[in-house]
Protein backbone atom coordinates (compact mmCIF):
# COMPACT_ATOMS: atom_id res chain seq x y z
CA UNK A 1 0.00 0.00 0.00
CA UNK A 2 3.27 2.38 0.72
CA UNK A 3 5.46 3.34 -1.81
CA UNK A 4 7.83 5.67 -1.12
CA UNK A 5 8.49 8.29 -3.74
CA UNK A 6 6.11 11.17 -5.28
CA UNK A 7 5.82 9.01 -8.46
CA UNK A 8 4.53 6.06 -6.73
CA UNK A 9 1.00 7.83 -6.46
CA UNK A 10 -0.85 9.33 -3.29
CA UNK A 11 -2.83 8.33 -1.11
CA UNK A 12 -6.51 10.13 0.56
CA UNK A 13 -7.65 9.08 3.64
CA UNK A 14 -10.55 9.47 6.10
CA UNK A 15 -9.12 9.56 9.63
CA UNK A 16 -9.93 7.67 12.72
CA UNK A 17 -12.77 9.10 14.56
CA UNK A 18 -13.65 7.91 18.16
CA UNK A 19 -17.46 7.09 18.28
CA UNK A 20 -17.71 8.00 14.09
CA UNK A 21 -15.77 5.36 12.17
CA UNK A 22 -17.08 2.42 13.22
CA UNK A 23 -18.03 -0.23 10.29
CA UNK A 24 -21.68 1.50 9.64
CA UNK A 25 -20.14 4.51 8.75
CA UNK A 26 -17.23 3.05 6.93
CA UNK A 27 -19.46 0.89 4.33
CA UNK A 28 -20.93 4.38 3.84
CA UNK A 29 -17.67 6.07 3.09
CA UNK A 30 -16.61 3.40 0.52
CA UNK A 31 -20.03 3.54 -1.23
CA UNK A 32 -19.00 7.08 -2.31
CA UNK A 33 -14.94 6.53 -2.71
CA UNK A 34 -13.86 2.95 -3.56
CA UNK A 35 -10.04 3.92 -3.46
CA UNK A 36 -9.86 6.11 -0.49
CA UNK A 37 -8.07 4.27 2.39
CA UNK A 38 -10.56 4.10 5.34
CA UNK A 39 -9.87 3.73 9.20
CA UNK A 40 -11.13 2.78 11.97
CA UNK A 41 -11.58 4.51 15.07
CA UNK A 42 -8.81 3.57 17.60
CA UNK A 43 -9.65 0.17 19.55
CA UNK A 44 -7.20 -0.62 22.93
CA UNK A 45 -5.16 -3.33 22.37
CA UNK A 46 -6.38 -4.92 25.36
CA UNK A 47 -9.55 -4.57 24.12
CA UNK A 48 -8.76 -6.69 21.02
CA UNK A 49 -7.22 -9.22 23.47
CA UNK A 50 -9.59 -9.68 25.57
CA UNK A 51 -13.15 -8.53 24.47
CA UNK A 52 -15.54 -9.31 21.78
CA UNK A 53 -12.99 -9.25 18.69
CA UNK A 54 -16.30 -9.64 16.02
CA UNK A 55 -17.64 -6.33 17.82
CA UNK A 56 -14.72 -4.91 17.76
CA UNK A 57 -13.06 -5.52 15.00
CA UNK A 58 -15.26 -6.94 12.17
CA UNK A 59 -16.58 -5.48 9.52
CA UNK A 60 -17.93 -5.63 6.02
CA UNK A 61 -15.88 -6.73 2.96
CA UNK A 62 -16.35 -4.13 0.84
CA UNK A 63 -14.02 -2.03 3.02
CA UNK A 64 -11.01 -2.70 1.36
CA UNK A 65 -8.32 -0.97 1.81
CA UNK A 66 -9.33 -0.41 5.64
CA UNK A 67 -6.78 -0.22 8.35
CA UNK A 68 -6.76 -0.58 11.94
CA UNK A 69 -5.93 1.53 14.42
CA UNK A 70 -4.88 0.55 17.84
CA UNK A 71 -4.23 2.32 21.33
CA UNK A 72 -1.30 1.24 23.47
CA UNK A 73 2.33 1.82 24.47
CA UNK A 74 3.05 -1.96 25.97
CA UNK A 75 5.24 -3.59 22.67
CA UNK A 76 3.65 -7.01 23.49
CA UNK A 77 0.16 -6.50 23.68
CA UNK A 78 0.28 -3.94 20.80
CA UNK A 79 2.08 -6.94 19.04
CA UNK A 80 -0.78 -9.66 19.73
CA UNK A 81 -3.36 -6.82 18.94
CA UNK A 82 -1.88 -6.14 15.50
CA UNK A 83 -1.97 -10.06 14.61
CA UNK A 84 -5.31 -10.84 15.64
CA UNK A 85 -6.16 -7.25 13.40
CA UNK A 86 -3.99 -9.09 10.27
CA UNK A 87 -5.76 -12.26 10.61
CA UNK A 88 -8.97 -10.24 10.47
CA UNK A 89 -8.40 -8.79 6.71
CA UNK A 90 -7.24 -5.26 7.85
CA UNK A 91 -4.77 -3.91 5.47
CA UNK A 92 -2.64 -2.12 7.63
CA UNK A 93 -1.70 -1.29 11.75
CA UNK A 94 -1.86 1.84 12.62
CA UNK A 95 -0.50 2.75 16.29
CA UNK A 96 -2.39 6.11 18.10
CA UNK A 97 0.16 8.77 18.72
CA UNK A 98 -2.03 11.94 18.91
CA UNK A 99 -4.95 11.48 20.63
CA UNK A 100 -5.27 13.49 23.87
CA UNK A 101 -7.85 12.42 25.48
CA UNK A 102 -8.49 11.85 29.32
CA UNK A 103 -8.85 8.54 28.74
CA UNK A 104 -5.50 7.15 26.59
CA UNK A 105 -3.39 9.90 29.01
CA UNK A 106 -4.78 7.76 32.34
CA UNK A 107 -3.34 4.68 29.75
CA UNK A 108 -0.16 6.17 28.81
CA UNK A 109 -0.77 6.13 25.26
CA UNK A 110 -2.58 8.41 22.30
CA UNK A 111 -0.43 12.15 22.34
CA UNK A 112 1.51 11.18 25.44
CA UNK A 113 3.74 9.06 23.30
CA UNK A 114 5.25 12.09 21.87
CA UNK A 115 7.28 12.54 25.02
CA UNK A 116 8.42 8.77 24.57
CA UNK A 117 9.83 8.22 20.91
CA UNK A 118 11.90 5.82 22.28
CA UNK A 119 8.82 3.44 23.59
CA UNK A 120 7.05 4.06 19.65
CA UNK A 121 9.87 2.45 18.43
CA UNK A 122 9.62 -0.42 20.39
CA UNK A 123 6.50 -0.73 19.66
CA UNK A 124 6.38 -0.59 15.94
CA UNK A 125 9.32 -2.83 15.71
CA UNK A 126 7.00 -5.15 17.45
CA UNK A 127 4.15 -5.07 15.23
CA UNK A 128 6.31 -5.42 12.23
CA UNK A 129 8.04 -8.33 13.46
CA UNK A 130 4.43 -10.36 13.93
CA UNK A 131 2.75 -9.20 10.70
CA UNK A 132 2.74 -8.89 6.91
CA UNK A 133 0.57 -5.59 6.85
CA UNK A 134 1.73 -2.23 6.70
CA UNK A 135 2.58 -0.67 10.38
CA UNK A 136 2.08 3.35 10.68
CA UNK A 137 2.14 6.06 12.92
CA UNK A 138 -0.55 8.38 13.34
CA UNK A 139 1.17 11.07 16.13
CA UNK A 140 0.88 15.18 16.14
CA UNK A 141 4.06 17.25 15.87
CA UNK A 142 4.45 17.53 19.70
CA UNK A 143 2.38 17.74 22.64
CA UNK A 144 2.46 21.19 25.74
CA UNK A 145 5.42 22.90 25.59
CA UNK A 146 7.87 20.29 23.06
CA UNK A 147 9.48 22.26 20.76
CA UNK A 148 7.78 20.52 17.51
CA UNK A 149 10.96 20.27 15.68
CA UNK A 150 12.65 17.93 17.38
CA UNK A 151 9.59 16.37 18.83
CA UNK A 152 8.40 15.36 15.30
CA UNK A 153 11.85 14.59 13.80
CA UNK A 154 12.72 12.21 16.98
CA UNK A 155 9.51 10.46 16.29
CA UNK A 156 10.03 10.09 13.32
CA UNK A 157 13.75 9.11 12.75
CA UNK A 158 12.94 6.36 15.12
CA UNK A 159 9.96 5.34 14.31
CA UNK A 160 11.12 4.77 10.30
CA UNK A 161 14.80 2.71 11.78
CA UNK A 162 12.28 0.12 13.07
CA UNK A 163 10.34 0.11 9.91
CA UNK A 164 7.69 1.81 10.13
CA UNK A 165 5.58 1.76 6.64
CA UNK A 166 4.08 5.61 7.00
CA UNK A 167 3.73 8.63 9.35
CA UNK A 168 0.14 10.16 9.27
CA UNK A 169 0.90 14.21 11.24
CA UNK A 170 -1.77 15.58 12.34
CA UNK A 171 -0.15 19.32 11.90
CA UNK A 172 -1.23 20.62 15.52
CA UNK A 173 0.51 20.09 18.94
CA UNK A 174 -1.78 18.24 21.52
CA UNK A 175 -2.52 20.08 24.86
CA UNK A 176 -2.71 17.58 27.60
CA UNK A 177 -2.67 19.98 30.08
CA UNK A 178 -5.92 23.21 29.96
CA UNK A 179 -7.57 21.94 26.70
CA UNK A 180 -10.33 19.28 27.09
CA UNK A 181 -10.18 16.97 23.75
CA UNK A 182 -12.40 19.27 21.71
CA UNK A 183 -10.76 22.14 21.79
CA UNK A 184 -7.66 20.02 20.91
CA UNK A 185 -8.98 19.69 17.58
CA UNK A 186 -8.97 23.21 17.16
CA UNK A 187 -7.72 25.71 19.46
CA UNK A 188 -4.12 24.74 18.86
CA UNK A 189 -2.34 26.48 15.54
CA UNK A 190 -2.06 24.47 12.49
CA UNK A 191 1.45 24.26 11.42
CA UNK A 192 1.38 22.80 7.75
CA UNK A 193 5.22 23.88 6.94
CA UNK A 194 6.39 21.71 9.98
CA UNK A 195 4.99 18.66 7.98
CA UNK A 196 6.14 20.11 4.73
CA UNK A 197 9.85 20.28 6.06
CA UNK A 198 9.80 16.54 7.50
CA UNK A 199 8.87 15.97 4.10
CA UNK A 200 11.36 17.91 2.10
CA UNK A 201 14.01 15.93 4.91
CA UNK A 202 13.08 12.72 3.64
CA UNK A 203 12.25 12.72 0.32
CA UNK A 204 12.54 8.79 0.37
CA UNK A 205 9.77 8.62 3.16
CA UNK A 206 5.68 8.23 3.19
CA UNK A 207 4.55 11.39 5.20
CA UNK A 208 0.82 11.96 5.26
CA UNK A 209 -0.88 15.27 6.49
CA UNK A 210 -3.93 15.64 8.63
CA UNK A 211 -5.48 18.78 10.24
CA UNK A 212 -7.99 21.07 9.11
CA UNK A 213 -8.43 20.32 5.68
CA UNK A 214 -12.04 21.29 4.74
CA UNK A 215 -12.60 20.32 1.07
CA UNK A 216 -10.81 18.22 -2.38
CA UNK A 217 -9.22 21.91 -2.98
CA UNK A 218 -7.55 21.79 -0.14
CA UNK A 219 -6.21 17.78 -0.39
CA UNK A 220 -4.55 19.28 -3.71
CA UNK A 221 -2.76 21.89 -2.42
CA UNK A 222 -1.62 19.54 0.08
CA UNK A 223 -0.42 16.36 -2.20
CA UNK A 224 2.18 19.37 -3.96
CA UNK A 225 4.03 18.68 -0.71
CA UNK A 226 3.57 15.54 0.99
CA UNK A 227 2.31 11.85 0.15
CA UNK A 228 -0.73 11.82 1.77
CA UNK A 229 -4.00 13.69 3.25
CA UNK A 230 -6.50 12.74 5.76
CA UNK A 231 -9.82 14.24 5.98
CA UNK A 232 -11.55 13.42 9.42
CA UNK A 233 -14.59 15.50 10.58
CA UNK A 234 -14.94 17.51 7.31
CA UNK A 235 -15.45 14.15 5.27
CA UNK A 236 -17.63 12.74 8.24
CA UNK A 237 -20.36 16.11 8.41
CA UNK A 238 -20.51 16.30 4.48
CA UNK A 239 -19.85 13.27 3.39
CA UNK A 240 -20.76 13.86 0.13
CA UNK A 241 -17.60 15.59 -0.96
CA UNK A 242 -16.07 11.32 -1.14
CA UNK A 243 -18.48 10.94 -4.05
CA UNK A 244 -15.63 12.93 -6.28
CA UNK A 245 -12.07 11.45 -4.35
CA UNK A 246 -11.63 8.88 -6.87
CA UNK A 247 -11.66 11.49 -9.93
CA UNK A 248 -10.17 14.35 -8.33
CA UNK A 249 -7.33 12.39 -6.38
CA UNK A 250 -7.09 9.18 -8.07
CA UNK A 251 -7.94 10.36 -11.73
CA UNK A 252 -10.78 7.68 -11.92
CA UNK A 253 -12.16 7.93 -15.72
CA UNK A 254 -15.93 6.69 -13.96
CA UNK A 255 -18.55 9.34 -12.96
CA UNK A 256 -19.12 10.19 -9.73
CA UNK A 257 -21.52 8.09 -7.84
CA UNK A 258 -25.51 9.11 -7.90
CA UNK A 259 -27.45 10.17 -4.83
CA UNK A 260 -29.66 7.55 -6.34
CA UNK A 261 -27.38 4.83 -6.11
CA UNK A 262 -26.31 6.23 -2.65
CA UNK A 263 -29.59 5.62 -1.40
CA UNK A 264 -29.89 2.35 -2.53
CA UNK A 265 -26.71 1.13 -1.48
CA UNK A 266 -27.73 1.95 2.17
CA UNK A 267 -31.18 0.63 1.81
CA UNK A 268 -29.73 -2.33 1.29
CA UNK A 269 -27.05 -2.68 3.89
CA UNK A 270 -29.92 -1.21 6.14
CA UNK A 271 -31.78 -4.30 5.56
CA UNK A 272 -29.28 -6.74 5.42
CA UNK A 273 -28.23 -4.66 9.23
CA UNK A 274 -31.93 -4.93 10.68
CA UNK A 275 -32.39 -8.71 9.73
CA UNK A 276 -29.33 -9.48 11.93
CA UNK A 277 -30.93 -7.61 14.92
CA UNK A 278 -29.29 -3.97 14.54
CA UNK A 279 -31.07 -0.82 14.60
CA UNK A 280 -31.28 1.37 11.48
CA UNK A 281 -30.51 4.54 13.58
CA UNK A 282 -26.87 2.98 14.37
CA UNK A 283 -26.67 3.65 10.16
CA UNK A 284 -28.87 6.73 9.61
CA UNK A 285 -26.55 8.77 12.18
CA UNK A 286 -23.57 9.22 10.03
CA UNK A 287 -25.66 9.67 7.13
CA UNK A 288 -27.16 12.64 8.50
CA UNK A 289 -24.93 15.19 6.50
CA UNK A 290 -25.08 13.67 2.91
CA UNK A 291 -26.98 16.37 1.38
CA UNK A 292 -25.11 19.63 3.10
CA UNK A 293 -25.97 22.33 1.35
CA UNK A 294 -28.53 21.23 -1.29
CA UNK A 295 -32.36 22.14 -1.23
CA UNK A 296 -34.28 19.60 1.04
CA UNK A 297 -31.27 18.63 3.36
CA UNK A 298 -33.04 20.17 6.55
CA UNK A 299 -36.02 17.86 5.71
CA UNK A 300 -33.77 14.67 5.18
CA UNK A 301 -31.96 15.87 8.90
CA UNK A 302 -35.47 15.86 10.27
CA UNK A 303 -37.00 13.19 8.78
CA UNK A 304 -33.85 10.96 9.76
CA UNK A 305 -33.44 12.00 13.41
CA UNK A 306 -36.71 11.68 14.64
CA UNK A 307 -37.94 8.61 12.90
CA UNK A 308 -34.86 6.05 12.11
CA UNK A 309 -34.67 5.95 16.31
CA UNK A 310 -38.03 4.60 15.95
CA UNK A 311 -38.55 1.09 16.83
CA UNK A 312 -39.52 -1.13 14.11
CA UNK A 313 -37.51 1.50 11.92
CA UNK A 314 -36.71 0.21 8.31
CA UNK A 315 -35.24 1.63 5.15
CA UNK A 316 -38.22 3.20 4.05
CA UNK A 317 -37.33 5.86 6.44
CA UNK A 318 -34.20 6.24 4.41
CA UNK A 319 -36.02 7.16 1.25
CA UNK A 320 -38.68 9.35 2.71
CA UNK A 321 -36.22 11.59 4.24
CA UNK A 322 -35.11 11.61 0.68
CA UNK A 323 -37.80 12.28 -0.76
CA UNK A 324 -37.47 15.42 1.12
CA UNK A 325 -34.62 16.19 -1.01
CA UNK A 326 -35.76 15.79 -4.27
CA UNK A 327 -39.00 17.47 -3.78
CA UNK A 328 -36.99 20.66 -3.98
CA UNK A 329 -35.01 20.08 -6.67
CA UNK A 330 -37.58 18.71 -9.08
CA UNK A 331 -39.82 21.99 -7.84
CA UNK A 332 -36.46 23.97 -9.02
């Protein structure tokens, strides 16, 4: 999947999302993009270990590529984790090194690995030395008061000397300390050239980008300097911008999907989701910001929140809130 070198191609992502990309909203994403690489959100490794692995970590086929990220900072269990995530189909480890959460800083993992580069290591030369699969780094370029250039470039150096496939930056440091997880995501500056430079460094290295990137214009301007770019909550509130990935980033010669055949799609897996006991809401939530921005997409909000939590709830409540949003249009 990584191929180092501007010629090799380029790679769009959407990013790991506690509590948004789990499978439902994945098969979503690759109805619209079939060449994007998806993610999951982060699962503990000794979660994997020791829970429900089908709940956690199974999911739907048509995923490919789909990679797996995993919480941790103890080299063995991240090491177990990553091969029971291989022998589950997922096309790639990816270890946690940015999230700042209350919870992973009580664990010693997410963004307080930044401090430890030396403990990373270990644990990607762990991973690598159980599985097949690409093993990446998802980290931010420091965390409180690091000074980001060596933070990054320590992470990084060692990191890529124990093989490490990719590093995924999200371009922002990580306040452990004053900001609650939220604000994380935006209150600290966005420092795109620090990336850039780690880039321009290693020329021979995979270095993705992540961080306030809003739309495809933006993922352009981006792939002129590094290998990669990750979209997380722009792609997940409208969604509909992954219907055009494949042509704009990928130069895919096929149209861009229909709404029509968006709808159906998810009808289906619906369906297919309600006849093995789930609930169509646990779909219809991530769907709720397909139509941002066109005629009718209050009315498919509405229609969707208040009656896909209904119980007995099937797909027809999937095309009635669409309905909503043709109704418009064919008025127009």
């Amino acid at each position: 999947m990584y191929i180092t070198g501007r010629e090799c191609g380029q790679i769009f992502a959407v990013a790991p999302m506690m509590d948004w990309s789990d499978r439902h909203c994945r098969f979503f994403h690759r109805v619209m993009t079939k060449k994007s690489l998806l993610y999951t959100e982060m699962v503990v490794a000794d979660a994997v270990i020791h829970g429900d692995r089908n709940y956690l970590l199974g999911f739907d086929g048509t995923e490919h590529p789909v990679a797996l990220q995993l919480g941790g900072s103890d080299p063995r269990k991240l090491a177990d984790a990553a091969q029971i995530g291989e022998q589950f189909g997922y096309d790639e480890i990816n270890l946690n090194v940015g999230c700042p959460s209350d919870r992973v800083q009580s664990g010693t993992f997410g963004a307080c690995l930044m401090r430890e580069p030396e403990l990373v290591a270990k644990c990607v030369a762990a991973m690598k030395a159980v599985v097949d699969v690409p093993v990446t780094v998802k980290c931010r370029i420091g965390v409180d008061d690091q000074d980001p250039g060596p933070a990054l470039d320590d992470l990084a150096k060692m990191t890529w000397e124990e093989g490490s496939d990719a590093i995924w930056v999200h371009a922002r440091k990580a306040w452990l300390q004053g900001l609650s997880p939220k604000e994380n995501r935006d209150i600290p500056p966005l420092d795109y050239d620090r990336v850039f430079r780690l880039k321009d460094e290693n020329r021979s290295r995979f270095i993705g980008i992540n961080g306030g990137v809003e739309n495809l214009i933006q993922v352009a301007e981006h792939l002129e300097n590094v290998d990669g770019c990750m979209l997380g909550r722009a792609a997940y509130h409208n969604p509909s911008l992954l219907r055009e990935v494949d042509q704009r980033v990928y130069g895919s010669s096929n149209e861009p999907i229909t709404y029509d055949a968006v709808i159906d799609a998810m009808c289906g897996y619906a369906e297919q989701h309600i006849s093995q006991g789930g609930r169509l809401n646990q779909i219809t939530r991530h769907m709720i910001g397909l139509f941002q921005g066109i005629p009718g997409a209050r009315g498919w909000r509405q229609v969707l929140s208040t009656e896909a939590v209904k119980p007995g709830a099937g797909s027809e409540v999937i095309l009635k809130a669409y309905e909503r949003v043709r109704e418009p249009a064919e008025a127009a």
